[in-house]
Protein backbone atom coordinates (compact mmCIF):
# COMPACT_ATOMS: atom_id res chain seq x y z
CA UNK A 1 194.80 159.93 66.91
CA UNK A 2 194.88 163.58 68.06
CA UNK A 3 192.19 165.86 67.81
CA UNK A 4 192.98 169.29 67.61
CA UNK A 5 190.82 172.15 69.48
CA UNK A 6 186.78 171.86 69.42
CA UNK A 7 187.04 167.90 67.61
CA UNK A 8 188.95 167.40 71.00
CA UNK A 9 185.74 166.42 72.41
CA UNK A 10 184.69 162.84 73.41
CA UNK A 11 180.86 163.52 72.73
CA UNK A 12 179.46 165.21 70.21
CA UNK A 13 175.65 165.87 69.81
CA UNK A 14 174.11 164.41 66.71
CA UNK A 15 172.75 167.24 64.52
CA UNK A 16 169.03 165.94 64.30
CA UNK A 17 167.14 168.21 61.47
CA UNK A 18 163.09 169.27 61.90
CA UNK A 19 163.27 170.94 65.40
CA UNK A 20 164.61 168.70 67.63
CA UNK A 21 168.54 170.29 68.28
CA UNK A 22 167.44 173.18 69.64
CA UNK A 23 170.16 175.92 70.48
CA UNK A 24 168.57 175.32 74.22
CA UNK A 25 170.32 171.44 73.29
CA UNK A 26 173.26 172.37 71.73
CA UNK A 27 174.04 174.54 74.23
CA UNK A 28 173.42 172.37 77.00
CA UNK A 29 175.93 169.43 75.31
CA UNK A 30 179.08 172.12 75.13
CA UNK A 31 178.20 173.02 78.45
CA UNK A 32 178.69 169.68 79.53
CA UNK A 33 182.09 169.49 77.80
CA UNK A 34 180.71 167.53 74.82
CA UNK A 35 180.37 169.73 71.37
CA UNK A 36 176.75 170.82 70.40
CA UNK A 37 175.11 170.55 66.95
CA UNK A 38 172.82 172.62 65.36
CA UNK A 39 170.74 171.55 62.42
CA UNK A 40 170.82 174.03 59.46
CA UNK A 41 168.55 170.90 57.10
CA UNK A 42 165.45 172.28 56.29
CA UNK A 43 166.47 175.94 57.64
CA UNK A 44 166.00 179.53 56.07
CA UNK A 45 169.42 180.99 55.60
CA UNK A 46 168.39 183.77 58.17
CA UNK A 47 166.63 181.42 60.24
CA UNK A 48 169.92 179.14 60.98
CA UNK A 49 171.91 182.63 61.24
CA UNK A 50 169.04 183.63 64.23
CA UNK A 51 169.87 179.79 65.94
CA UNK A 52 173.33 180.29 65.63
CA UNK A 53 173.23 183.60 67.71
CA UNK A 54 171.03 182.19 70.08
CA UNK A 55 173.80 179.42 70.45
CA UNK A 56 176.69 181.80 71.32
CA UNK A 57 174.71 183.57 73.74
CA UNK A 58 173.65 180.80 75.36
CA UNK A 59 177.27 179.33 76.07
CA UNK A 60 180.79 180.25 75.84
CA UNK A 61 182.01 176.32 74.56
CA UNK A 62 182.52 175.55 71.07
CA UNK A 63 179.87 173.82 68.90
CA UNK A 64 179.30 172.86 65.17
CA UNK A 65 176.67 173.07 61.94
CA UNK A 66 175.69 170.66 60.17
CA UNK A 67 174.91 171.23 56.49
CA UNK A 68 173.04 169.12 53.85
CA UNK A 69 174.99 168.06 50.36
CA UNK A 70 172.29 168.68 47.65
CA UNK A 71 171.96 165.64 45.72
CA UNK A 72 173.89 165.53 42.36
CA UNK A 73 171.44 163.81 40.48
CA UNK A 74 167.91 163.99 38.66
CA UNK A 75 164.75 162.24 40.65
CA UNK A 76 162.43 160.42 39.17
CA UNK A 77 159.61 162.63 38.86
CA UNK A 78 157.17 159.82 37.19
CA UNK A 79 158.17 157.88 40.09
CA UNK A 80 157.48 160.84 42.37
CA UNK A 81 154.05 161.58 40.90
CA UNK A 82 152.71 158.00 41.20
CA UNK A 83 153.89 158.07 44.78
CA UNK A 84 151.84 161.34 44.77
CA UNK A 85 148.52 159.32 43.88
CA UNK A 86 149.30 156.45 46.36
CA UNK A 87 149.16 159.34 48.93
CA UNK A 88 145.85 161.13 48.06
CA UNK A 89 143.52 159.00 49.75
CA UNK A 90 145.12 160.14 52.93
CA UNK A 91 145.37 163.04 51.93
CA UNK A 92 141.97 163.21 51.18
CA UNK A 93 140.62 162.33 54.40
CA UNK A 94 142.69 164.47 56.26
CA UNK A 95 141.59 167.61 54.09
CA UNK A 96 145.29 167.99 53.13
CA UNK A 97 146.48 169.12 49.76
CA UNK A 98 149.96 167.82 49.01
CA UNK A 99 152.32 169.90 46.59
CA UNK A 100 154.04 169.41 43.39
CA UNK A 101 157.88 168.61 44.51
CA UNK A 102 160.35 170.57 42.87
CA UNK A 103 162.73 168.86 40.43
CA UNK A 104 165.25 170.48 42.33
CA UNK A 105 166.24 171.67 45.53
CA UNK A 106 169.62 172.73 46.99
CA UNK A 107 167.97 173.45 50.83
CA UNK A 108 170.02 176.70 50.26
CA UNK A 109 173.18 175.05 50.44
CA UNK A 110 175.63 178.11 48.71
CA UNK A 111 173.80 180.44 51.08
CA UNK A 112 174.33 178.34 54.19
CA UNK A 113 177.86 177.85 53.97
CA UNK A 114 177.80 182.10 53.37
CA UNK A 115 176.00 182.27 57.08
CA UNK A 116 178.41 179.79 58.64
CA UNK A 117 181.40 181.16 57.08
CA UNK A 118 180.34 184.75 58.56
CA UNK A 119 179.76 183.41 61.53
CA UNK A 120 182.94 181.66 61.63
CA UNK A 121 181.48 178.53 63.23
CA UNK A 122 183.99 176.57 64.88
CA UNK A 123 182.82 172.70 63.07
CA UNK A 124 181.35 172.57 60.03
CA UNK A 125 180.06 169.08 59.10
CA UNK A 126 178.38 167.70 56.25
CA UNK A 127 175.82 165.08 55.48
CA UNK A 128 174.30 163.33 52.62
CA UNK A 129 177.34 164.00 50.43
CA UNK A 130 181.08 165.69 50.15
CA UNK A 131 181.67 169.30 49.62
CA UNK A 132 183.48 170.72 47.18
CA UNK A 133 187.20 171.02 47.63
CA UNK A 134 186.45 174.60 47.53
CA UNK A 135 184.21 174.89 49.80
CA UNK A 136 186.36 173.32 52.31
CA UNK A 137 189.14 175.22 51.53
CA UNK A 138 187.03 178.35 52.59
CA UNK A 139 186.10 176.78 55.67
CA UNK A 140 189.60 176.17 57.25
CA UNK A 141 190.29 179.59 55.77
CA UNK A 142 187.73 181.38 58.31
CA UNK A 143 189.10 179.12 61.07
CA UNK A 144 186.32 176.20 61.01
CA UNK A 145 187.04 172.71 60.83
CA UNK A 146 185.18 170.27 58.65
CA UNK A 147 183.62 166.83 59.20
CA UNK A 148 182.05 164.85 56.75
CA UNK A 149 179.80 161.55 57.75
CA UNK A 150 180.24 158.62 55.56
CA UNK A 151 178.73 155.44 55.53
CA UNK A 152 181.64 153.32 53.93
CA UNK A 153 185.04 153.33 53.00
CA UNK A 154 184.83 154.69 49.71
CA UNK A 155 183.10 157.51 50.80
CA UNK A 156 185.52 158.16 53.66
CA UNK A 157 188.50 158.22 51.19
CA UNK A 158 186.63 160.87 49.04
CA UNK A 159 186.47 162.78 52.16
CA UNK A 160 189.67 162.85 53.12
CA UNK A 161 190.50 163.61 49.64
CA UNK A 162 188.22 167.06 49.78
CA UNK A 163 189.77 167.98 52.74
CA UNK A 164 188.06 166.64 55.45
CA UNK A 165 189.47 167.68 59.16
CA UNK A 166 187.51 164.61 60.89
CA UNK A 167 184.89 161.78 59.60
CA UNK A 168 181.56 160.99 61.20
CA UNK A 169 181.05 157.19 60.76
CA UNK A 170 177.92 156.49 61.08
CA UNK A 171 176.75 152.88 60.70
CA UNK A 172 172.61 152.27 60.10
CA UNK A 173 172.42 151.96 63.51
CA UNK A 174 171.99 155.14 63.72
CA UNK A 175 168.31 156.61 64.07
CA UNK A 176 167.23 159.40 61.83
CA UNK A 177 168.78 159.87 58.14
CA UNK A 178 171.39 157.30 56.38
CA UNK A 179 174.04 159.59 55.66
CA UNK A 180 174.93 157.84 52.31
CA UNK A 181 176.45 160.06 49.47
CA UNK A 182 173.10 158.47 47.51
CA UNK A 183 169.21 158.02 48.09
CA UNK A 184 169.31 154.58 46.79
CA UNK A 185 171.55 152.60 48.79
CA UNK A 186 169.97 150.30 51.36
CA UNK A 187 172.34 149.16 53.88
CA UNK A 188 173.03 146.59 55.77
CA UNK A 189 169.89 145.70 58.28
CA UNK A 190 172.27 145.66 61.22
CA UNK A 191 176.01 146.77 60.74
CA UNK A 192 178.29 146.61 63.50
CA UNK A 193 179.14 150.15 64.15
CA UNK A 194 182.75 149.26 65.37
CA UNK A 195 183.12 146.60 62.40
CA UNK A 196 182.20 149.80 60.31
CA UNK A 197 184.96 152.07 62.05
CA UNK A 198 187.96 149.49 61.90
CA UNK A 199 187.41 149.40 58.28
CA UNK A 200 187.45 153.37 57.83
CA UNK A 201 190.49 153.42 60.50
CA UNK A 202 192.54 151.22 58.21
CA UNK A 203 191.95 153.05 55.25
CA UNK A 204 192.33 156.78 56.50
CA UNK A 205 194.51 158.24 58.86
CA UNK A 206 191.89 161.42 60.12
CA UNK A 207 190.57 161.09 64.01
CA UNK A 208 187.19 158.95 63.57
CA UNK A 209 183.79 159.99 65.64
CA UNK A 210 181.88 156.97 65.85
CA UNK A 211 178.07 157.34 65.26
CA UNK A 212 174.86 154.49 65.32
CA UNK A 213 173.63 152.92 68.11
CA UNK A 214 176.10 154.24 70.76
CA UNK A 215 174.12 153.70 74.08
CA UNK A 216 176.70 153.49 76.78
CA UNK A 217 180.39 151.50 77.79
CA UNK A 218 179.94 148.63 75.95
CA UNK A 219 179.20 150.47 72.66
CA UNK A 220 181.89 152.45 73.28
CA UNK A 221 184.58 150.47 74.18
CA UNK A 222 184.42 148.83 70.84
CA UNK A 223 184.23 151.47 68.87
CA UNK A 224 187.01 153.17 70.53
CA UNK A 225 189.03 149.93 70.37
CA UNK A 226 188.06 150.10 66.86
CA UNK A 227 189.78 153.19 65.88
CA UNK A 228 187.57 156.10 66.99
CA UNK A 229 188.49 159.12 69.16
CA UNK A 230 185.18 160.51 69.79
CA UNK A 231 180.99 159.48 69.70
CA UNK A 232 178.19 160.74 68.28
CA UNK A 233 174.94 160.37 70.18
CA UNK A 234 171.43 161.48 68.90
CA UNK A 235 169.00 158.79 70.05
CA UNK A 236 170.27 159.66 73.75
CA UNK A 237 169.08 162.81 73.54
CA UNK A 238 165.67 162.93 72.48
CA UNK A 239 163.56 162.88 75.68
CA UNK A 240 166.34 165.34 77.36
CA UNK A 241 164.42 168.71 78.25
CA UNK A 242 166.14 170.63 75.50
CA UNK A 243 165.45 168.97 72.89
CA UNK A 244 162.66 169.91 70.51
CA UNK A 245 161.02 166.77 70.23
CA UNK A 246 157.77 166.45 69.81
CA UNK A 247 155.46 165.06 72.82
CA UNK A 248 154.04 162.44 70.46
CA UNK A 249 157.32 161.22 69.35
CA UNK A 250 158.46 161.53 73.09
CA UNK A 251 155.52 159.12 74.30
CA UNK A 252 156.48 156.48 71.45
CA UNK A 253 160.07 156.37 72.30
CA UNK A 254 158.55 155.20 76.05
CA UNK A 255 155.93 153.20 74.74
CA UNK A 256 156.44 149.56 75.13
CA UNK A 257 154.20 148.12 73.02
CA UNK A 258 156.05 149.23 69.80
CA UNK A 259 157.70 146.96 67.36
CA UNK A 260 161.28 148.20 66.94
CA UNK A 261 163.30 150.37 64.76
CA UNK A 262 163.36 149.72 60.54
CA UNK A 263 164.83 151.54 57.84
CA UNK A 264 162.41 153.10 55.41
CA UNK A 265 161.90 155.79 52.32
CA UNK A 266 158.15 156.45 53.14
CA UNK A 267 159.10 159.58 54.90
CA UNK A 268 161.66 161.63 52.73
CA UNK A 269 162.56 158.93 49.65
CA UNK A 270 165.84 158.51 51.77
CA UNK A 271 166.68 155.54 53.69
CA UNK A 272 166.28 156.60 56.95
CA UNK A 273 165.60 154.36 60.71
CA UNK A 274 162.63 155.34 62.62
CA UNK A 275 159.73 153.42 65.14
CA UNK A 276 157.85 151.01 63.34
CA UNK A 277 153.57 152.24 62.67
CA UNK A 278 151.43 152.17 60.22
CA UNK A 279 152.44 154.75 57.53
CA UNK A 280 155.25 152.83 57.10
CA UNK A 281 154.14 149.30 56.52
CA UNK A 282 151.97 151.24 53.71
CA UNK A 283 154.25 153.26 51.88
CA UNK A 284 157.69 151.78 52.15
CA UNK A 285 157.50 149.18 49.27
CA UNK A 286 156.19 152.14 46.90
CA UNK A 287 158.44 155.20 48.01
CA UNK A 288 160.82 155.97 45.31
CA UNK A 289 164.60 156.90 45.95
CA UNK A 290 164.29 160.60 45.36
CA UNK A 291 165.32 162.70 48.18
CA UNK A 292 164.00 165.66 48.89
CA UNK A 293 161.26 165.23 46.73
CA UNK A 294 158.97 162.42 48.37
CA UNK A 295 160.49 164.64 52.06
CA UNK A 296 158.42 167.97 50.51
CA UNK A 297 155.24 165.70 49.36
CA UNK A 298 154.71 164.01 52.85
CA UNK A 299 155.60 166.63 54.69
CA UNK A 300 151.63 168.01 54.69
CA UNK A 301 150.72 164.49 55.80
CA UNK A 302 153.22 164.20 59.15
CA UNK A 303 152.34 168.00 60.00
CA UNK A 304 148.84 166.88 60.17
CA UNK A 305 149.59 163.77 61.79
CA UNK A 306 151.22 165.60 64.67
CA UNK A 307 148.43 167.48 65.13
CA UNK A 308 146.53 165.03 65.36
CA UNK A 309 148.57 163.68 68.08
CA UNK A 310 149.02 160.57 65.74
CA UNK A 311 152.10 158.62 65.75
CA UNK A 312 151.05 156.16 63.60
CA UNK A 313 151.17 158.51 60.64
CA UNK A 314 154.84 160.56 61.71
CA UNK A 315 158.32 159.62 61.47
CA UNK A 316 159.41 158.67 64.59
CA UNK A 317 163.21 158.66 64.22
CA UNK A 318 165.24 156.57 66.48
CA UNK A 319 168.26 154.41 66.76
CA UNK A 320 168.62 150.65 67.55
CA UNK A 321 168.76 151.66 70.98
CA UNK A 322 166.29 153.90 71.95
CA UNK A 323 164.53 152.02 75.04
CA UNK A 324 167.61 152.90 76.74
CA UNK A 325 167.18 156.60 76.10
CA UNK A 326 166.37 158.26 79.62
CA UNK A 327 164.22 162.30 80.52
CA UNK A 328 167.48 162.98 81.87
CA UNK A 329 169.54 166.82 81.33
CA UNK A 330 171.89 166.70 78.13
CA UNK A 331 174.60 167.83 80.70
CA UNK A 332 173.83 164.36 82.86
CA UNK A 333 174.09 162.21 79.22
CA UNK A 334 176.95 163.90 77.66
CA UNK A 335 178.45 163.55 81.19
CA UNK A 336 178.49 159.98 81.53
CA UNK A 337 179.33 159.13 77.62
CA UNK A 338 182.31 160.69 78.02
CA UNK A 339 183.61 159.16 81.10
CA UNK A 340 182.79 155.78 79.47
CA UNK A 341 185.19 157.32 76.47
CA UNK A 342 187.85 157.88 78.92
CA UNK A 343 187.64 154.89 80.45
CA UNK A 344 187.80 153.20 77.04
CA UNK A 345 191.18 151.15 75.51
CA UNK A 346 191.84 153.08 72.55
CA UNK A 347 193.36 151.28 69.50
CA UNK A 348 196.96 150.59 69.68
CA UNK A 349 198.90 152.19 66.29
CA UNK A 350 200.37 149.43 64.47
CA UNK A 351 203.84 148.50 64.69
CA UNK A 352 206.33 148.63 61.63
């Protein structure tokens, strides 16, 4: 499957929202031949328009956006609010005050897509839902190409069906956010990530960038055997130099005594695959599906907790494999994921 101009790339930098990809990272992964993400989640409209320019004079390569969906449906604000008062106790000792979430929030979504459509960002991609036909429609009209990540093969088809240039597959795997079109669907406790891209190959005919869990050859040679033309790494970034990770989350990635990777709500009310500590065993069984409300309510809680220099009270995202994750340059990573690509048996096209 082809890949026309910037989704020609073998390794693509996994957008990673809060800080962490830096223009300093993106930068560094075009550099390197691979195509950088920045992560407009979370971001003032002027604030992703300021990263953006820092981006383009920081390298000459092409790189993408990433853009949040705003979730088409209600949240449970009684739900919300008891979560509220399961939180106050910790709040309490910690002298924080935690907000009232709002019913709704778009993250600026209409306004976003006005900065990257100005900016005429080379890939636009999309998580936590599918744009509007329109919306995608304006995109290829200012010269940017689209991705959407899906989780399944519904989702996939409703993708292609907007418009969609290229899909991110992402299988739970992957650390960080599920990428589901909805808060409330708990996948699979450990997917295949190449089972997950055979099943979108055969039902769409778009290039495929596999994402979760992609570590090195062996990963990739089934997912590329599988269908895809391209991976998506985030995990294998986080203790690079560029990245804005936080020292405490840098020192639990390292730290051998932790328990593994699960996939929780506590943080944001979206199911979402972090380190193992103690804020989640507390709050996972009682945080409700309603994303970004329960995100904005414990947000005053892991500020504090980094702080503090307390891991056991931040979300510590990271994929399945994140012991293998090295303090190496982005240039040295993207480097050798993408020799591993081209060194991979792609999927032969079926015969008629």
């Amino acid at each position: 499957m082809s890949r026309p101009g910037p989704l020609a790339r073998a390794v693509i930098g996994a957008p990673m929202a809060g800080g962490v990809s830096t223009p300093a990272l993106v930068a560094a992964v075009s550099d390197a031949g691979g195509l950088g993400f920045l992560a407009a989640g979370y971001l003032r409209p002027a604030d992703l328009a300021g990263d953006i320019d820092r981006v383009r004079r920081a390298t000459t390569g092409p790189f993408g956006v990433n853009v949040f969906v705003p979730e088409s449906r209600p949240a449970d604000l009684a739900a919300v609010d008891r979560f509220r008062q399961a939180l106050l106790p910790q709040a309490a000792r910690w002298g924080v005050t935690l907000p009232d979430p709002p019913e709704w929030d778009t993250d600026h979504f209409a306004e976003k897509i006005e900065v990257v459509l100005a900016a005429r960002v080379p890939v636009v991609s999309f998580t936590f839902g599918c744009p509007p036909r329109a919306v995608v429609d304006r995109l290829h009209t200012h010269g940017s190409q689209v991705v959407v990540t899906v989780t399944d093969v519904a989702e996939a088809q409703l993708a292609v069906a907007a418009g969609a240039d290229a899909l991110c597959v992402q299988s739970s795997r992957a650390g960080g956010h599920r990428a589901s079109f909805t808060p409330d669907v708990r996948p699979d406790p450990q997917p295949d990530t190449a089972e997950l891209v055979g099943a979108v190959r055969r039902a769409v005919a778009v290039p495929l960038i596999a994402a979760g869990g992609i570590t090195g050859p062996a990963e990739i040679d089934a997912v590329v055997a599988a269908g895809a033309s391209a991976v998506q790494v985030g995990t294998a970034l986080l203790l690079t130099p560029q990245a804005g990770t936080h020292p405490v989350h840098r020192a639990a990635l390292t730290d051998p005594g932790r328990a593994g990777t699960v996939v929780t709500r506590a943080f944001s009310g979206r199911p979402a695959r972090g380190l193992r500590n103690r804020f989640i065993d507390a709050f996972d069984t009682l945080a409700p599906a309603a994303y970004p409300q329960v995100h904005h309510l414990t947000r005053p809680l892991r500020v504090a907790a980094a702080a503090r220099g307390d891991a056991e009270q931040m979300a510590l995202w990271a994929g399945v494999g994140h012991h293998l994750a090295r303090p190496e340059p982005a240039g040295q990573v993207v480097t050798r994921l993408a020799a591993a690509v081209a060194a991979a048996t792609p999927l032969r096209p079926a015969s008629h």
